[in-house]
C-alpha atoms as a PDB file:
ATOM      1  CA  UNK A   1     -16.583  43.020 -10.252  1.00  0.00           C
ATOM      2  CA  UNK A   2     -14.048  40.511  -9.396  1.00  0.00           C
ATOM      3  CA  UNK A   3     -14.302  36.932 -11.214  1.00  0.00           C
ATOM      4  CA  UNK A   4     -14.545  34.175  -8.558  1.00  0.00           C
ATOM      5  CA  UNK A   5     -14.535  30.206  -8.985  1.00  0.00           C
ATOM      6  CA  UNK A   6     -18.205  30.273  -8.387  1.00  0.00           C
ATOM      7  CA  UNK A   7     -18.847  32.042 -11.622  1.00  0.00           C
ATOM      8  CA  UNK A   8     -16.644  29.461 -13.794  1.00  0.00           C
ATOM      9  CA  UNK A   9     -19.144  27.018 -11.810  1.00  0.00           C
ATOM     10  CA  UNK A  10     -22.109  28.996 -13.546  1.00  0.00           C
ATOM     11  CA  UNK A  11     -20.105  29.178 -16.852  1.00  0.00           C
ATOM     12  CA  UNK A  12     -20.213  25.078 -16.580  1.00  0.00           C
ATOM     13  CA  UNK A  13     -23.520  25.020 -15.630  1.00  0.00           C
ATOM     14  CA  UNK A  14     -24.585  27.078 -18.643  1.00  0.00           C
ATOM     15  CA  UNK A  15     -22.615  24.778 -20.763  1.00  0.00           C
ATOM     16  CA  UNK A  16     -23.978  21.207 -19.907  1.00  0.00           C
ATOM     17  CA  UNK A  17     -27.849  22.998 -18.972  1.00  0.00           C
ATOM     18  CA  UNK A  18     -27.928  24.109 -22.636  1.00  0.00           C
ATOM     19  CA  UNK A  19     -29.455  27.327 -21.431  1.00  0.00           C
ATOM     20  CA  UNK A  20     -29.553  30.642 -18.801  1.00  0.00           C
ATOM     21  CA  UNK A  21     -33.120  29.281 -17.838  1.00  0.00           C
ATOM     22  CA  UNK A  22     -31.877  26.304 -16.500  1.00  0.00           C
ATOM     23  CA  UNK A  23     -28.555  27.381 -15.033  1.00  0.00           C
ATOM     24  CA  UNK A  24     -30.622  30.034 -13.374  1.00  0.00           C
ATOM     25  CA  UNK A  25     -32.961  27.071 -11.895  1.00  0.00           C
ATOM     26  CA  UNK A  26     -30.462  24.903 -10.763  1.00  0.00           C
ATOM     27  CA  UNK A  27     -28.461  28.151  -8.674  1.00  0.00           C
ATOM     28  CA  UNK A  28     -32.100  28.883  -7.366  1.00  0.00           C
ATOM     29  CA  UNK A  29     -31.505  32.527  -9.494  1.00  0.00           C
ATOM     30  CA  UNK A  30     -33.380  34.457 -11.841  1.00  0.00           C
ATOM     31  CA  UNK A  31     -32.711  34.265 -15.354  1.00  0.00           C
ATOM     32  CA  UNK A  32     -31.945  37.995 -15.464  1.00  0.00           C
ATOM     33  CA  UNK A  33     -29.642  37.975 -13.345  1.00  0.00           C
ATOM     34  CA  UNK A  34     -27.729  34.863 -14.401  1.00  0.00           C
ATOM     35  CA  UNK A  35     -28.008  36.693 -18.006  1.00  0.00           C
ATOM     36  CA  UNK A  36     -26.648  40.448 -16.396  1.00  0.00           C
ATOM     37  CA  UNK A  37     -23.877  38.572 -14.636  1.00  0.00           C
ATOM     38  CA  UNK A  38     -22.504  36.789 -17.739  1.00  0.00           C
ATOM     39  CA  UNK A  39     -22.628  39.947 -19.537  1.00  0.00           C
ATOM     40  CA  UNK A  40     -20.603  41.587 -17.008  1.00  0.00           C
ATOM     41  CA  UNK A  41     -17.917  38.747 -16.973  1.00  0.00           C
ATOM     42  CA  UNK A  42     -17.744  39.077 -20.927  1.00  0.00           C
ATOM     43  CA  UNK A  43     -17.218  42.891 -20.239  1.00  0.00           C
ATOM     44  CA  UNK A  44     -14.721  42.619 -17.843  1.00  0.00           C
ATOM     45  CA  UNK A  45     -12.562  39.522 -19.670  1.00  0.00           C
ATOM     46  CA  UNK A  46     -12.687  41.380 -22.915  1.00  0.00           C
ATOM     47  CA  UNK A  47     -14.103  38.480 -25.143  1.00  0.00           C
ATOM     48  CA  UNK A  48     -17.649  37.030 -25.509  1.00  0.00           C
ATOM     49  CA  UNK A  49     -18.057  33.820 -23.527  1.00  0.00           C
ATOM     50  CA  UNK A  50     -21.433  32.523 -25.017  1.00  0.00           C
ATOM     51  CA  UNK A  51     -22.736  33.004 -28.484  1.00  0.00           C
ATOM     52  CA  UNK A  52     -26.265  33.831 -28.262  1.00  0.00           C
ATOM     53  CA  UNK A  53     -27.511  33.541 -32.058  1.00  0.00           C
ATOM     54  CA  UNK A  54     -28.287  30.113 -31.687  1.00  0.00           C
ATOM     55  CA  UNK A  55     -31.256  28.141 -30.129  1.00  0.00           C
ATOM     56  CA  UNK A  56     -28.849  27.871 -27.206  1.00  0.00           C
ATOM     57  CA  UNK A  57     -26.225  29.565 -26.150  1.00  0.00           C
ATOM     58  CA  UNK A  58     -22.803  28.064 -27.240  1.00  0.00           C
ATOM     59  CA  UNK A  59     -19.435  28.549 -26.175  1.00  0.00           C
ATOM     60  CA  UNK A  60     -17.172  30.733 -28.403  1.00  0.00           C
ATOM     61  CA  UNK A  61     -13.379  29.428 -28.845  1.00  0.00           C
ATOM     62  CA  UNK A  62     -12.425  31.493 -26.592  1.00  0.00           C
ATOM     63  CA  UNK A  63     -15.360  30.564 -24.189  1.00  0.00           C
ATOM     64  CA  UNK A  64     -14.310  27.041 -24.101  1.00  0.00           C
ATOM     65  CA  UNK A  65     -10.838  27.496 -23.722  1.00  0.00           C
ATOM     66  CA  UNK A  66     -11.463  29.204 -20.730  1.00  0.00           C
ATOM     67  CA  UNK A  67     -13.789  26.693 -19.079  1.00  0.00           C
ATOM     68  CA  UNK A  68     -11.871  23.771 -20.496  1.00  0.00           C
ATOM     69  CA  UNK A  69      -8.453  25.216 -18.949  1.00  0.00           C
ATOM     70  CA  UNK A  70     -10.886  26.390 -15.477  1.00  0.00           C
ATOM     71  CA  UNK A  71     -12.522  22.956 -14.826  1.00  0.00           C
ATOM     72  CA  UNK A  72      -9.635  21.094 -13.012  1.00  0.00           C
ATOM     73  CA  UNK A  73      -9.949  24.198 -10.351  1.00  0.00           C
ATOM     74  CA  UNK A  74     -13.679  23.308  -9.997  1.00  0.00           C
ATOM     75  CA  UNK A  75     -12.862  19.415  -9.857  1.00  0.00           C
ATOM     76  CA  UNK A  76      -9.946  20.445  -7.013  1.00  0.00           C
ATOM     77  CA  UNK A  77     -12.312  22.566  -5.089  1.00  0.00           C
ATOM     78  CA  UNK A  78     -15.009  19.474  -5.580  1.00  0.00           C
ATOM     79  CA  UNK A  79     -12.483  16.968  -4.160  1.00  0.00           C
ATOM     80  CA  UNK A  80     -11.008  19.362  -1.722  1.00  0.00           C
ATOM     81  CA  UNK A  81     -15.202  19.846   0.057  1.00  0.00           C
ATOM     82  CA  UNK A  82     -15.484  15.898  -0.233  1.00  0.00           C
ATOM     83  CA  UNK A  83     -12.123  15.581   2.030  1.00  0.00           C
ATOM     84  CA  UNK A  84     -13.522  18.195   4.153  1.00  0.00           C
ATOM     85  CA  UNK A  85     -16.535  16.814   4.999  1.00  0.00           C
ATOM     86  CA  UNK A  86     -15.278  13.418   5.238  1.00  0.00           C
ATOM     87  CA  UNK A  87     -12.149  15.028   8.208  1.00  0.00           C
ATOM     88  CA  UNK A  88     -15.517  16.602   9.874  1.00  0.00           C
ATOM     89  CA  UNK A  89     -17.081  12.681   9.889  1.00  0.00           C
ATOM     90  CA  UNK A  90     -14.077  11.767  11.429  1.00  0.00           C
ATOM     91  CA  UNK A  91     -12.459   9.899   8.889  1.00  0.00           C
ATOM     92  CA  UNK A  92      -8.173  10.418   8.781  1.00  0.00           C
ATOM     93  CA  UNK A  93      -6.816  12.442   5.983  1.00  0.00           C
ATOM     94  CA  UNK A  94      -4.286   9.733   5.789  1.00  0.00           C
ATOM     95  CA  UNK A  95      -3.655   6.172   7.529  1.00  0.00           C
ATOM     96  CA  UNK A  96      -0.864   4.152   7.617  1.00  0.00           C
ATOM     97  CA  UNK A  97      -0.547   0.710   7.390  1.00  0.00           C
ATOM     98  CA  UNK A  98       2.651  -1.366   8.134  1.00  0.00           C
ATOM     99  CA  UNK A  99       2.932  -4.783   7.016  1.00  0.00           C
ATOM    100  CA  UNK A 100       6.248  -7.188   7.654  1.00  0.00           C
ATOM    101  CA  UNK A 101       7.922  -8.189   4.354  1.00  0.00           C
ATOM    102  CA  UNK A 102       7.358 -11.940   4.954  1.00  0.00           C
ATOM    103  CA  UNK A 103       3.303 -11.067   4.759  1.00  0.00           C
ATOM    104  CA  UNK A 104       1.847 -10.987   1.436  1.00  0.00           C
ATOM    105  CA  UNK A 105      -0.151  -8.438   0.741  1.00  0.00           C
ATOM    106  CA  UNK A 106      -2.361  -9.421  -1.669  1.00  0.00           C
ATOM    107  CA  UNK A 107      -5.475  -9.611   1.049  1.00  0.00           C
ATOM    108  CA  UNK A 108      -4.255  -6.355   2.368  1.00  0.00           C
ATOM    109  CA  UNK A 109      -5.105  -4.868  -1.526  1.00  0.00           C
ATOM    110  CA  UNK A 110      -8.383  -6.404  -1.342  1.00  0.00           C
ATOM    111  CA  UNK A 111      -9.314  -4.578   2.025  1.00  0.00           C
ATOM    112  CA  UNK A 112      -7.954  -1.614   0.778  1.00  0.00           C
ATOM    113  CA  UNK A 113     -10.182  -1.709  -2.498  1.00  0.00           C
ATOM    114  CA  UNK A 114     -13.335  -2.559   0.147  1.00  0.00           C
ATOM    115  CA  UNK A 115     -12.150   0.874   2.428  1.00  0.00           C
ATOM    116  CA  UNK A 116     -11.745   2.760  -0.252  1.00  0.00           C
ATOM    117  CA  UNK A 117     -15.567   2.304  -2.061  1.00  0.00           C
ATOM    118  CA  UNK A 118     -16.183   3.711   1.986  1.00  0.00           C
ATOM    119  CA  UNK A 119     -13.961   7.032   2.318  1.00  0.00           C
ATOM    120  CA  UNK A 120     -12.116   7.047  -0.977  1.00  0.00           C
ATOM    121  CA  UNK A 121     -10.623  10.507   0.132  1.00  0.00           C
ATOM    122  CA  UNK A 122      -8.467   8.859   3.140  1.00  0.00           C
ATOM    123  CA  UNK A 123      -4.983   8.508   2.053  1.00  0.00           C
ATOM    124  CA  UNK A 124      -3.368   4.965   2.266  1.00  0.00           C
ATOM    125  CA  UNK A 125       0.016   4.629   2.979  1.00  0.00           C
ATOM    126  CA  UNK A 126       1.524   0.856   2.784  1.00  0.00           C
ATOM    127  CA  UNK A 127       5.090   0.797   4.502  1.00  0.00           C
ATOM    128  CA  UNK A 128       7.260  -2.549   4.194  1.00  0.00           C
ATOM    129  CA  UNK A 129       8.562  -3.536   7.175  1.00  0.00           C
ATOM    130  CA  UNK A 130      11.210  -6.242   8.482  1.00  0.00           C
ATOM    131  CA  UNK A 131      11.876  -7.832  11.726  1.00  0.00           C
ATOM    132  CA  UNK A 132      11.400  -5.262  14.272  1.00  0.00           C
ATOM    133  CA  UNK A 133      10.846  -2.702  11.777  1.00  0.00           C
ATOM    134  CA  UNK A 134       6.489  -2.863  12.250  1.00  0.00           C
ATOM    135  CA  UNK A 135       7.217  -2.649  15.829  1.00  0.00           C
ATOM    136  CA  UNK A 136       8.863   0.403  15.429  1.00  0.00           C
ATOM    137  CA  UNK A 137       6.928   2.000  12.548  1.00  0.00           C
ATOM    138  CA  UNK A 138       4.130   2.157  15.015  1.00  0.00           C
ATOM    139  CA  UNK A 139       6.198   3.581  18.242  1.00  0.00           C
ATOM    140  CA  UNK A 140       7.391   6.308  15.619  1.00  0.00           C
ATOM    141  CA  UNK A 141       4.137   7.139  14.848  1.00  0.00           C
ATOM    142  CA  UNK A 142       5.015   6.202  11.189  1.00  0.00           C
ATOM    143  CA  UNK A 143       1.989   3.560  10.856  1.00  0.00           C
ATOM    144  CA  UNK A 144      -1.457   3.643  12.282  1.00  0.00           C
ATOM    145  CA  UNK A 145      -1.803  -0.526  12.410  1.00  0.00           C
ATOM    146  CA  UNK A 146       0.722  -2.809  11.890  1.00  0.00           C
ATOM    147  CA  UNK A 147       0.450  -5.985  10.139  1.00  0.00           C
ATOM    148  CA  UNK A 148       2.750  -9.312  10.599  1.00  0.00           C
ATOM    149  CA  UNK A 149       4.333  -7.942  14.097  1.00  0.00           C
ATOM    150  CA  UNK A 150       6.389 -11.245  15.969  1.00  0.00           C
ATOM    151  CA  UNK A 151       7.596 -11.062  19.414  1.00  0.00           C
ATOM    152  CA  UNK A 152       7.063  -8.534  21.961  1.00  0.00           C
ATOM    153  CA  UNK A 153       7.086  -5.167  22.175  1.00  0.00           C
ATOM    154  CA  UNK A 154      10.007  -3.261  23.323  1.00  0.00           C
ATOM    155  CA  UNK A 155       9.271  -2.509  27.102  1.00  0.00           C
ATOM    156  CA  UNK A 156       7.355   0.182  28.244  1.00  0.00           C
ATOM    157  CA  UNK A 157       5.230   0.043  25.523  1.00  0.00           C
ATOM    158  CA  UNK A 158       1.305  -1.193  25.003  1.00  0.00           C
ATOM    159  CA  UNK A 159      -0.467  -2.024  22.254  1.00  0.00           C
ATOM    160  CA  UNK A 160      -3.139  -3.951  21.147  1.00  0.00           C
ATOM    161  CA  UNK A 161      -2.467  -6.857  19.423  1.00  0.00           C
ATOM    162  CA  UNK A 162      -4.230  -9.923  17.895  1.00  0.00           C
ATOM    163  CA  UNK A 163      -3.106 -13.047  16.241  1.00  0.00           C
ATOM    164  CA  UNK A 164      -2.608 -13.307  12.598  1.00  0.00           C
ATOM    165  CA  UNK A 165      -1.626 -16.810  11.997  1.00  0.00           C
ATOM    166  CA  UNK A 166       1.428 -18.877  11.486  1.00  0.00           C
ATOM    167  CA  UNK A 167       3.928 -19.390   8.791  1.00  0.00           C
ATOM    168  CA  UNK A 168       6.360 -22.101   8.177  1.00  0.00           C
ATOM    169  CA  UNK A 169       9.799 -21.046   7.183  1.00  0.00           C
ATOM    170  CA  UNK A 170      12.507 -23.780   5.089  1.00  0.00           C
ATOM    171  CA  UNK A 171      16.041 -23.903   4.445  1.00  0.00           C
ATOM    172  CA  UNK A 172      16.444 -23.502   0.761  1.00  0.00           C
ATOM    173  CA  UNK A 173      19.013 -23.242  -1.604  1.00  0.00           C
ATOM    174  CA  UNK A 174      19.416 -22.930  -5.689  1.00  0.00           C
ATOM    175  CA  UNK A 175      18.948 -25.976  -7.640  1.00  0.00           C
ATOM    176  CA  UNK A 176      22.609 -26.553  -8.627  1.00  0.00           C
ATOM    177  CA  UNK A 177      24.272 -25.542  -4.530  1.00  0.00           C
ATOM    178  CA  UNK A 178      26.614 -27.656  -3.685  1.00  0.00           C
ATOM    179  CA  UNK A 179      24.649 -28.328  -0.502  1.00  0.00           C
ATOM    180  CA  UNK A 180      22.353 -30.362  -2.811  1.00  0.00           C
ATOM    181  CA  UNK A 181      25.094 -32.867  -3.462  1.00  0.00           C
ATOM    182  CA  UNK A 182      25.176 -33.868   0.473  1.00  0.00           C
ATOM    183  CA  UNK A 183      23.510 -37.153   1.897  1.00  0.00           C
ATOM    184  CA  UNK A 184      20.227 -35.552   4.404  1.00  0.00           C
ATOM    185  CA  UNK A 185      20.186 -34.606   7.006  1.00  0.00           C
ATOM    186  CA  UNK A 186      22.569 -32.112   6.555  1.00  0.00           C
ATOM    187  CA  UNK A 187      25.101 -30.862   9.438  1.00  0.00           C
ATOM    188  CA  UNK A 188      25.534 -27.566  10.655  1.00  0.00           C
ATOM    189  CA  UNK A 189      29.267 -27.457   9.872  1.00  0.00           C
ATOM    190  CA  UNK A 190      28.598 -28.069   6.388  1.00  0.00           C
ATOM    191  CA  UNK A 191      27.301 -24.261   6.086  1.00  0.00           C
ATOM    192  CA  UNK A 192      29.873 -22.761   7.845  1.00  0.00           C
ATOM    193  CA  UNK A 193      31.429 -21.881   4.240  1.00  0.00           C
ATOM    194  CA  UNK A 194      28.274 -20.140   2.693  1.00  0.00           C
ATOM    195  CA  UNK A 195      26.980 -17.201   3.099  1.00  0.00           C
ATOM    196  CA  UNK A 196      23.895 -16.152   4.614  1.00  0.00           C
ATOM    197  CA  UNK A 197      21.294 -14.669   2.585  1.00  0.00           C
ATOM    198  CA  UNK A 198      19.522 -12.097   5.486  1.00  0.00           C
ATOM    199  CA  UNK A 199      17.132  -9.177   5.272  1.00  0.00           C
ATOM    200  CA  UNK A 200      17.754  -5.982   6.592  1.00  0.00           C
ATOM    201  CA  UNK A 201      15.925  -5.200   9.950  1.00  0.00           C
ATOM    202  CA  UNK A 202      14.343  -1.692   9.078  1.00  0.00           C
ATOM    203  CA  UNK A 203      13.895  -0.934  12.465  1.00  0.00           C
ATOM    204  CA  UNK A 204      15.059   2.896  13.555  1.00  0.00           C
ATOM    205  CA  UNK A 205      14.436   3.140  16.623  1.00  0.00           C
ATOM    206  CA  UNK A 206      14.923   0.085  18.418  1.00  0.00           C
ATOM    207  CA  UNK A 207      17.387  -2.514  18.532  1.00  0.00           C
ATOM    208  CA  UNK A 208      17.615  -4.638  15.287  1.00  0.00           C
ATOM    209  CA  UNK A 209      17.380  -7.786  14.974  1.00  0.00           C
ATOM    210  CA  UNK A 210      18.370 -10.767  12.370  1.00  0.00           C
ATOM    211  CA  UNK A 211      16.969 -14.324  12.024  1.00  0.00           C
ATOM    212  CA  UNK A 212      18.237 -17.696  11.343  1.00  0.00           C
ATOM    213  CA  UNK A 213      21.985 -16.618  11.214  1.00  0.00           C
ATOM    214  CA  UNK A 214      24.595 -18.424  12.657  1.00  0.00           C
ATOM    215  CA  UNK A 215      26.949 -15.975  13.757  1.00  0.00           C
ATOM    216  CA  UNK A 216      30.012 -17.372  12.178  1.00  0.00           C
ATOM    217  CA  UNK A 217      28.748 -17.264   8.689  1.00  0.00           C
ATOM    218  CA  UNK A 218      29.521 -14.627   6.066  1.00  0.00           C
ATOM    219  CA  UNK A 219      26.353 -12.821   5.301  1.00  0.00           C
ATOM    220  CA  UNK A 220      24.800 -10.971   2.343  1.00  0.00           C
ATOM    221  CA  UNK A 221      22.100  -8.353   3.598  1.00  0.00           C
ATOM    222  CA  UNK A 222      19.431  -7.617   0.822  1.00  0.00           C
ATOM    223  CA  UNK A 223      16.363  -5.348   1.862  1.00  0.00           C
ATOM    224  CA  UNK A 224      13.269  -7.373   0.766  1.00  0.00           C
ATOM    225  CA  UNK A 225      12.083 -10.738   0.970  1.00  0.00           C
ATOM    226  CA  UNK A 226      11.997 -10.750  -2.941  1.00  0.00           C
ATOM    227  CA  UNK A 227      16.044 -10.121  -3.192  1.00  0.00           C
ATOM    228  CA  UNK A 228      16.707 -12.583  -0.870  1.00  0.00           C
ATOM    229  CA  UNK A 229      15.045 -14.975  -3.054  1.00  0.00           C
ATOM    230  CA  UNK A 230      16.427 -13.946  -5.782  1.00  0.00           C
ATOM    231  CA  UNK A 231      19.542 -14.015  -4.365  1.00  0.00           C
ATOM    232  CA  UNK A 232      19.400 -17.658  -3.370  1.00  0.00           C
ATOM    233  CA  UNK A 233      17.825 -18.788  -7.005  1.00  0.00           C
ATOM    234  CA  UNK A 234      21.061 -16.885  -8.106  1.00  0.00           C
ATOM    235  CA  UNK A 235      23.088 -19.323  -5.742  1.00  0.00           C
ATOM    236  CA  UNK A 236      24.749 -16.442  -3.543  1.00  0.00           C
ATOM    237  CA  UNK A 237      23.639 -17.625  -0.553  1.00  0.00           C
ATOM    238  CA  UNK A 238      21.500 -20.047   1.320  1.00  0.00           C
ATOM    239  CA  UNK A 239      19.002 -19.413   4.160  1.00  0.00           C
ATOM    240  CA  UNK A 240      15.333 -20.298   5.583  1.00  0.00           C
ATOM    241  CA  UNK A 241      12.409 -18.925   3.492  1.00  0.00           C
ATOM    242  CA  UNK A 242       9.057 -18.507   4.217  1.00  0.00           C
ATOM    243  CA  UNK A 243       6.887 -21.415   2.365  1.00  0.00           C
ATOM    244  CA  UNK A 244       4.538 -18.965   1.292  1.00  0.00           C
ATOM    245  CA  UNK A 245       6.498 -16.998  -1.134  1.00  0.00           C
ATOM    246  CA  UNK A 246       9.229 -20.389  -1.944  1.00  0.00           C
ATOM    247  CA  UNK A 247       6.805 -22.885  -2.850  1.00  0.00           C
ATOM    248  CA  UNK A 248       6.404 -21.794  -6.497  1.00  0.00           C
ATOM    249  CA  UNK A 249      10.318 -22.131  -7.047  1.00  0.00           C
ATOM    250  CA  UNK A 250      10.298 -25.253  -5.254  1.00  0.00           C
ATOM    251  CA  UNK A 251       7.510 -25.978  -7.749  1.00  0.00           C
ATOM    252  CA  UNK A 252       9.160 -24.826 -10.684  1.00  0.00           C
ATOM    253  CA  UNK A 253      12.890 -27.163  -9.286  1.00  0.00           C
ATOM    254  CA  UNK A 254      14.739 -23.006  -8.668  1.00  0.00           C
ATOM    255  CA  UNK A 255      14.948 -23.673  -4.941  1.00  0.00           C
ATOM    256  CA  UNK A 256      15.503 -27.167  -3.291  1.00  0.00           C
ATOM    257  CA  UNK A 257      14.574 -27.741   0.123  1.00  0.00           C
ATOM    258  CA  UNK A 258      17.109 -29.159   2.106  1.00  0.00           C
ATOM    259  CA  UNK A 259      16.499 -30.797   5.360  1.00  0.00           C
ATOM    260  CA  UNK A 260      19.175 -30.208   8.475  1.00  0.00           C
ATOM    261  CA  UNK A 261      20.273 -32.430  11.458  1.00  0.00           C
ATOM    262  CA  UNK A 262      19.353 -29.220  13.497  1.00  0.00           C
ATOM    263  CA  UNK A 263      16.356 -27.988  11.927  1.00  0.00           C
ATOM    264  CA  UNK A 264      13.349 -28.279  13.804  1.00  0.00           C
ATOM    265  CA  UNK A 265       9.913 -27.130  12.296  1.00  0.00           C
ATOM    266  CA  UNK A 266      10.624 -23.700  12.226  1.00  0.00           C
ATOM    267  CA  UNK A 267       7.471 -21.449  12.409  1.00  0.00           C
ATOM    268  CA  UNK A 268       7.214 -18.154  12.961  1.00  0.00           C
ATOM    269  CA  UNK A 269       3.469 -16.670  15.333  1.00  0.00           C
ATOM    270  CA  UNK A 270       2.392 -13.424  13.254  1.00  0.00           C
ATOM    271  CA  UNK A 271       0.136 -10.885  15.069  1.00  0.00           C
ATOM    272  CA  UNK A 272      -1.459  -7.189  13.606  1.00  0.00           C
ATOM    273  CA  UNK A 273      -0.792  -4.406  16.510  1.00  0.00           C
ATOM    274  CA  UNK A 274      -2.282  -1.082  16.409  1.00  0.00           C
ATOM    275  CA  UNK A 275      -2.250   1.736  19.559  1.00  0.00           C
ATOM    276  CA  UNK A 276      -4.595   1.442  22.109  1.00  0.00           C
ATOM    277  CA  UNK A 277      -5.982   5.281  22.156  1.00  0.00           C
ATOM    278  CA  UNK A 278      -6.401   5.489  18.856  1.00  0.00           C
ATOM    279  CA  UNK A 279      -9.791   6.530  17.845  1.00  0.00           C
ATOM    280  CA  UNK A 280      -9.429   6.481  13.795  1.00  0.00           C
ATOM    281  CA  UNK A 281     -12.451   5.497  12.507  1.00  0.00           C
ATOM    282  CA  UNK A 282     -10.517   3.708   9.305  1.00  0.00           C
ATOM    283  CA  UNK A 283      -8.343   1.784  12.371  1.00  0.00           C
ATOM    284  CA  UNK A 284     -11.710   0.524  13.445  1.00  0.00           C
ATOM    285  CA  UNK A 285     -12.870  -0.211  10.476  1.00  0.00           C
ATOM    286  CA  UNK A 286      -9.529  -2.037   9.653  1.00  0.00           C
ATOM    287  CA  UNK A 287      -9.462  -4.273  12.748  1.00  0.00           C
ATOM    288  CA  UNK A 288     -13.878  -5.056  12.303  1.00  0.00           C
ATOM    289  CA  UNK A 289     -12.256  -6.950   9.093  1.00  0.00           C
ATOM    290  CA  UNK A 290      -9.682  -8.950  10.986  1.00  0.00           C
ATOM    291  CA  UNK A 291     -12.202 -10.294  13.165  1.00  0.00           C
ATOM    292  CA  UNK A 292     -13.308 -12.525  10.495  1.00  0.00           C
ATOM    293  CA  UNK A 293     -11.658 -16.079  10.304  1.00  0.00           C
ATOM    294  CA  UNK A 294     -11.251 -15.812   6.165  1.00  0.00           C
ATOM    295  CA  UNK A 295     -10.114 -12.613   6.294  1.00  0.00           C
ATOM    296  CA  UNK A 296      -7.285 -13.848   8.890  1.00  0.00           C
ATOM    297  CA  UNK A 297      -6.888 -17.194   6.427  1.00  0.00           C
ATOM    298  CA  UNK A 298      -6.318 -15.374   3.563  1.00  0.00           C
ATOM    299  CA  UNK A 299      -3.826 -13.385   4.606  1.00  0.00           C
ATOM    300  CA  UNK A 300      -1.043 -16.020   4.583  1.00  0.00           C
ATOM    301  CA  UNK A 301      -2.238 -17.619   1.753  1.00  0.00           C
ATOM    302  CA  UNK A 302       0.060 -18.358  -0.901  1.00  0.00           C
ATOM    303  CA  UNK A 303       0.533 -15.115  -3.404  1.00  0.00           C
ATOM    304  CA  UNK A 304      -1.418 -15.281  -6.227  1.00  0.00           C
ATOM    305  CA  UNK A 305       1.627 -14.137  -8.911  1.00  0.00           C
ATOM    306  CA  UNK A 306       5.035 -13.788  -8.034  1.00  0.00           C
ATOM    307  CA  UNK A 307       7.615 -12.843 -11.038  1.00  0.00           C
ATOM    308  CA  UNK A 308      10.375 -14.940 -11.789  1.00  0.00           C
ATOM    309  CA  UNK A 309      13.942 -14.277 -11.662  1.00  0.00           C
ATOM    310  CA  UNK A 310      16.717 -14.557 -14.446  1.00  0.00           C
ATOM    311  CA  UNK A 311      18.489 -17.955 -14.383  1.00  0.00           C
ATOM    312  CA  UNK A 312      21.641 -17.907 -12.965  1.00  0.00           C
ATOM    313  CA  UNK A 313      25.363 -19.890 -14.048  1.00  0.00           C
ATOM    314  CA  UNK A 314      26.104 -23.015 -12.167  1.00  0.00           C
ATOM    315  CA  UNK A 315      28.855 -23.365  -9.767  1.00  0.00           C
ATOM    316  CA  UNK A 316      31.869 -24.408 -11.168  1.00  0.00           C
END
């Protein structure tokens, strides 16, 4: 007799039943049998897994340190069924979602937490993205949708695409810059002798790209949309900033807005993508969301909580 999952199973069931009657019931078995086959695992384990001389049977030490050490196999084998069946229903083992590092993604938690009270056994990956780096997650293969996608696609590709909203970008710079001293609107020569504060495009594949950068500037290349703040709060740098994520340093006087002879209303047109052939079930169930106005709305909505950043030493 070889010992299989299925009989730490009954072993469990005989446990939480309270009795051989019941665990017999409940595995549509006799009560003979379920008592013959216990005996038989005692016999063959060398220890006693129930003691009987009680109103029901309870589990010796040794019992219980058996099922106790056993039950995260049964709870693996439970989860690993539940994934099974939900693959069978369709549903992806895992789905990728990437989402450009200017987008908050507070709304894209929230739709996660909905998705995953649906088929809590796909596996959600979240990929930050810059620039032409959503573009290229999903030509890689590397993301299923793609979230905050500008521009084009690179040629000789299709996808479909919808539009996500707008968000206004501002030139900003720490509270103490120099630039602060100057009478607005400010001249382009007068930032010839700062650096840039940029973001890394984390495009592979295809050609990178950069934003508001005047060629002739020094440049500091951070990879997130958070450093970059950070960086200009810190006064390395200056550079244009998305609203969304500035406006609570602008609030709190960290970041002053600075207006430019040059600058016109700079917005940037945000669109989600995804691949035309796909037939995901969680990518349809992903773009059925986005087809609601609020949904789209609260997507570039301001972040809810952004941490602050250590205060930095004035210029000198």
């Amino acid at each position: 007799m070889n010992f299989d999952i299925q009989d730490l199973a009954l072993i469990e069931s005989i446990e939480q039943t309270g009795s051989f009657s019941a665990a017999a019931e409940k595995a549509y078995r006799t009560r003979s049998a379920i008592t013959q086959h216990i005996k038989k695992l005692e016999d063959q384990l060398g220890f006693l897994m129930f003691d009987r001389s009680h109103y029901r049977p309870i589990l010796t030490s040794e019992g219980r340190l058996f099922l106790e050490r056993g039950r995260p196999l049964l709870r693996h084998l439970e989860r690993l069924k539940q994934e099974t069946r939900h693959i069978k229903q369709g549903w992806d083992p895992e789905f990728s979602i990437a989402i450009d590092d200017v987008v908050p993604t507070d709304e894209l938690f929230h739709l996660i937490e909905k998705f995953r009270k649906i088929a809590p056994h796909v596996t959600i990956r979240v990929l930050r993205e810059v620039l032409n780096g959503c573009w290229d997650a999903l030509i890689e293969g590397r993301a299923n949708l793609a979230i905050g996608v500008t521009g084009e696609p690179p040629e000789n590709t299709t996808f479909g695409q919808r539009s996500l909203g707008t968000i206004e970008f501002i030139f900003a710079v720490a509270k103490d810059h120099p630039l602060t001293q100057l009478k607005p609107p400010i001249r382009p020569e007068a930032l010839e002798s700062y650096p840039t504060i940029i973001i890394s495009d984390t495009s592979q594949s295809i050609s990178k790209r950069s934003s508001g950068v005047v060629s002739y500037q020094p440049k500091i290349i951070v990879p997130t949309m958070a450093e970059k703040i950070k960086a200009q709060i810190f006064g390395l740098g200056i550079g244009y900033l998305p609203r969304l994520q500035a406006q609570p340093f602008l609030n709190t006087g960290d970041l002053v807005e600075l207006d430019l002879t040059h600058h016109v209303k700079k917005k940037a047109y945000f669109k989600i993508a995804w691949q035309l052939n796909s037939v995901s079930p969680t990518l349809k169930w992903f773009l059925e969301r986005f087809e609601s106005e609020e949904t789209l709305q609260n997507f570039l909505k301001e972040p809810k909580a952004i941490k602050t950043v250590l205060h930095h030493p004035p210029y000198e």
